[in-house]
Protein backbone atom coordinates (compact mmCIF):
# COMPACT_ATOMS: atom_id res chain seq x y z
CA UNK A 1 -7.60 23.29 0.31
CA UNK A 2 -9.51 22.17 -3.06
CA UNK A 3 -9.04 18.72 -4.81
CA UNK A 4 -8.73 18.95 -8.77
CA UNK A 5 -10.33 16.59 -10.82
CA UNK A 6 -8.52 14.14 -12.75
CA UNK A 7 -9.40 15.58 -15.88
CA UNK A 8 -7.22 19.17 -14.64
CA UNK A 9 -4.57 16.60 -13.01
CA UNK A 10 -3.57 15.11 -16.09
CA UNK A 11 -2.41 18.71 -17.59
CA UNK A 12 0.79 18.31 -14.90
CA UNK A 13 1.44 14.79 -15.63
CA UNK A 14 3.81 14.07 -18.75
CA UNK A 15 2.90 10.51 -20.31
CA UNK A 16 -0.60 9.98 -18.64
CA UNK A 17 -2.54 7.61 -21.28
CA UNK A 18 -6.29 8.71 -21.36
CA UNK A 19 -7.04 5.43 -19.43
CA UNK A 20 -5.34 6.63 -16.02
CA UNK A 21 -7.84 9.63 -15.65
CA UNK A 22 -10.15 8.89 -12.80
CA UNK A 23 -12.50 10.98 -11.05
CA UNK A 24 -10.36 12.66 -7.91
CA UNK A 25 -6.77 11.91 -10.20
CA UNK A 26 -4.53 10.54 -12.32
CA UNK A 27 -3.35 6.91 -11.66
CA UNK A 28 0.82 6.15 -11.79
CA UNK A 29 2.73 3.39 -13.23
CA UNK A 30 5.75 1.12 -12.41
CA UNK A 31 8.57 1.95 -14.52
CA UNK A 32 11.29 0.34 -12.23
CA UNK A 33 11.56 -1.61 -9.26
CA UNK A 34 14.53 -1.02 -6.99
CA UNK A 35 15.67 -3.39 -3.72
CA UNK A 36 17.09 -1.89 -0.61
CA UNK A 37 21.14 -3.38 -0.92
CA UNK A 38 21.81 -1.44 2.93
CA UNK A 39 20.73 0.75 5.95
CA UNK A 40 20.21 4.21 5.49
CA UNK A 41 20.61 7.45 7.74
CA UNK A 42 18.81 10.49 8.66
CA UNK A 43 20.61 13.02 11.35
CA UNK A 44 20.13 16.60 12.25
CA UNK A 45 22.86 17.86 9.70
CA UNK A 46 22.43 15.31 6.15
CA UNK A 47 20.37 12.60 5.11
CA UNK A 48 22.81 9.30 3.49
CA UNK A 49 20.16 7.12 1.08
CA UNK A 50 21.02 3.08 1.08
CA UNK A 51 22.32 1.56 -2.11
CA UNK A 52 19.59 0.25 -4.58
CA UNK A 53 19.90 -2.10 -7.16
CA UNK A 54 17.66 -2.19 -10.02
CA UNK A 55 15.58 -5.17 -10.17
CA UNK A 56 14.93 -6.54 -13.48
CA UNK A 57 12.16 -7.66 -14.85
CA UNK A 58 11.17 -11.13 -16.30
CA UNK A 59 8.67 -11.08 -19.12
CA UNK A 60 7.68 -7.26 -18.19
CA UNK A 61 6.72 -8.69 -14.53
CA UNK A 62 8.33 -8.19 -11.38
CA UNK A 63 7.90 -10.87 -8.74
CA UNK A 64 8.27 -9.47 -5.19
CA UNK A 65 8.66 -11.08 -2.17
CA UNK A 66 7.26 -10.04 1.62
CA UNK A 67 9.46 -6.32 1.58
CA UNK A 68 10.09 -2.88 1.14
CA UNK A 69 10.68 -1.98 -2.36
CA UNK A 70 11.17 1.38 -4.40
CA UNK A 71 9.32 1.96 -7.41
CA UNK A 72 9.94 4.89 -9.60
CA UNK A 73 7.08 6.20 -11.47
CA UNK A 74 6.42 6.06 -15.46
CA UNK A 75 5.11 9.82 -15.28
CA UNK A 76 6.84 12.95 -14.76
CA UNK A 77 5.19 15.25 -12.33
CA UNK A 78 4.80 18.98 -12.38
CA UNK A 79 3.21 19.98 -9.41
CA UNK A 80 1.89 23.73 -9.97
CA UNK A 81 3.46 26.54 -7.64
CA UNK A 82 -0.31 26.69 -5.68
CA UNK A 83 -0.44 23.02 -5.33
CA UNK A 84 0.80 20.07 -3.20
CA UNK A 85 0.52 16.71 -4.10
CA UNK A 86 0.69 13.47 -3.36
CA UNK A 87 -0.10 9.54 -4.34
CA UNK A 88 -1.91 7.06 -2.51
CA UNK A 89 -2.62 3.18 -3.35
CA UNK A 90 -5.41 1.67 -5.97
CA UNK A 91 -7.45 -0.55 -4.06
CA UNK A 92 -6.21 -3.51 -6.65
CA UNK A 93 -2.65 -3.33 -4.44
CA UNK A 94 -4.26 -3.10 -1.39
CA UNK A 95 -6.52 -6.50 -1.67
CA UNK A 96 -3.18 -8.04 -3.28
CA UNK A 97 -1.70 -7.70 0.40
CA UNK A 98 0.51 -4.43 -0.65
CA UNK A 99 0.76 -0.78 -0.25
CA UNK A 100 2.89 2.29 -1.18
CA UNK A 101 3.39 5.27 0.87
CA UNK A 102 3.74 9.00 -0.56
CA UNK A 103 5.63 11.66 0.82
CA UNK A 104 4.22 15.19 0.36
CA UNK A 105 5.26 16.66 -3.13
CA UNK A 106 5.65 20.51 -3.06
CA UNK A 107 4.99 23.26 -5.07
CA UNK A 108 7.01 23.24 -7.70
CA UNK A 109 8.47 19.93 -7.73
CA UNK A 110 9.17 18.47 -11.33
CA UNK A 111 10.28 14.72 -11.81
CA UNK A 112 9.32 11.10 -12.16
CA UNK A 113 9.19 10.44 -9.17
CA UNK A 114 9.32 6.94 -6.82
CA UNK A 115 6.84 5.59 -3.99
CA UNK A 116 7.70 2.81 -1.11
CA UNK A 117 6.31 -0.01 -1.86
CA UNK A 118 5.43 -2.71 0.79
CA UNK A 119 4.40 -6.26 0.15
CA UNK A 120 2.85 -7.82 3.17
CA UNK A 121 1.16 -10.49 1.33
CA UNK A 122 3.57 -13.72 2.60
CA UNK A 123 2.73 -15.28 -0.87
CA UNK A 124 4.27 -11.99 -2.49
CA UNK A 125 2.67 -10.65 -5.67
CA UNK A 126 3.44 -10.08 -9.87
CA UNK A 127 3.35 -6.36 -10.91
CA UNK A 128 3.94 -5.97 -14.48
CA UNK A 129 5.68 -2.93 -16.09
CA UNK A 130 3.11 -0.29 -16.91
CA UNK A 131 0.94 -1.60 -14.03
CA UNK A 132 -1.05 1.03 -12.75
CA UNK A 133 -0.42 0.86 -9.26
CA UNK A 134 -0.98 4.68 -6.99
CA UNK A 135 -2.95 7.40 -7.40
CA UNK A 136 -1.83 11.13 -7.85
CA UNK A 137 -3.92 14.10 -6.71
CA UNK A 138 -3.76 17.53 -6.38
CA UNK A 139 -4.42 19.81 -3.99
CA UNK A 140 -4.46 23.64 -3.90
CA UNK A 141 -3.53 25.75 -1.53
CA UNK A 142 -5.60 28.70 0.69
CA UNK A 143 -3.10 30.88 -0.69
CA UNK A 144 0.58 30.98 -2.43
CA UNK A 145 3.74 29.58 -0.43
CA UNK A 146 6.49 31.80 -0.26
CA UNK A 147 8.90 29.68 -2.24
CA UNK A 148 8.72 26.42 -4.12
CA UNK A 149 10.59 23.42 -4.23
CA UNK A 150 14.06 23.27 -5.61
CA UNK A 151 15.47 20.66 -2.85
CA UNK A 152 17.64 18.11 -4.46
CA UNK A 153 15.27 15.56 -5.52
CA UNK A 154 13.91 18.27 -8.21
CA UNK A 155 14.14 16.64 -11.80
CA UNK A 156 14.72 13.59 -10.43
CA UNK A 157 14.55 9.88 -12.91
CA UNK A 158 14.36 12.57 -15.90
C-alpha cells in the first residue's frame, strides 16, 4: 500500500478549502455534533444504532463535556475504487484531552461521513463549527478489490 499526498487527496474530497491540504492529507471539519440518547446493539444477524440527538450549537461552538460524541463531517468523501481510507486526530484535539476514532472507509464509499469523538479532558473542551478537527488519508491498494462498497451507510449526511 502507497499513501497519496494531500495535494491528490483533495481531488476526492467535495468542499475541502485550500487551507486543509497538508502534506500526507486533507484535514475534516465539524459540521454537527450528535449525543448518544441510548444503548446500541451489534449481533450475528443486524446491527440496531442508539438514538442521537443533534446538539446545537451556541455562537458556532459546541461545549462538550467528559463523553462519547458523534461528529459528522463538513466534507463529502469519495474514496476511489483502488483506495481505502481513513481519518485520524490533529494533534490540536489530542493535547486538548480528546480524540476521534475512524473506521476503515472502503473502496467506493461516497458520503459525509461522521467520526467518534471522545473527550477525556474532565474540564471538557469548545469546538467551533468548521473546526478542523481529523485527518483523512488515502491509501491504495496492491491491487483492485473485487467489489466496492455499497453497504448502507453509502451516501450517507448527503
Amino acid at each position: 500500500m502507497s499513501v497519496y499526498p494531500g495535494r491528490l487527496v483533495v481531488r476526492y474530497i467535495g468542499g475541502a478549502r485550500v487551507e486543509q491540504v497538508q502534506p500526507a492529507g486533507v484535514d475534516l471539519t465539524v459540521n454537527e455534533i450528535y449525543e448518544f440518547n441510548e444503548g446500541g446493539i451489534i449481533s450475528i444477524e443486524r446491527v440496531k444504532l442508539p438514538q442521537y440527538r443533534l446538539k446545537d450549537p451556541e455562537n458556532g461552538r459546541y461545549a462538550l463535556k467528559p463523553g462519547a460524541y458523534l461528529v459528522r463531517f463538513g466534507e463529502v468523501i469519495k474514496v476511489p475504487s483502488d483506495c481505502i481510507g481513513i481519518f485520524l486526530p490533529r494533534s490540536s484535539l489530542l493535547r486538548m484531552g480528546a480524540t476521534i476514532q475512524s473506521a476503515l472507509w472502503d473502496p467506493g464509499y461516497e458520503g459525509r461521513g461522521v467520526g467518534l469523538l471522545i473527550v477525556m479532558n474532565p474540564y471538557g473542551i469548545v469546538l467551533e463549527k468548521g473546526a478542523r478537527i481529523a485527518q483523512f488519508i488515502l491509501m491504495k491498494m496492491t491491487e483492485p478489490p473485487e467489489r466496492v462498497y455499497r453497504g448502507s451507510y453509502q451516501h450517507e449526511g448527503m
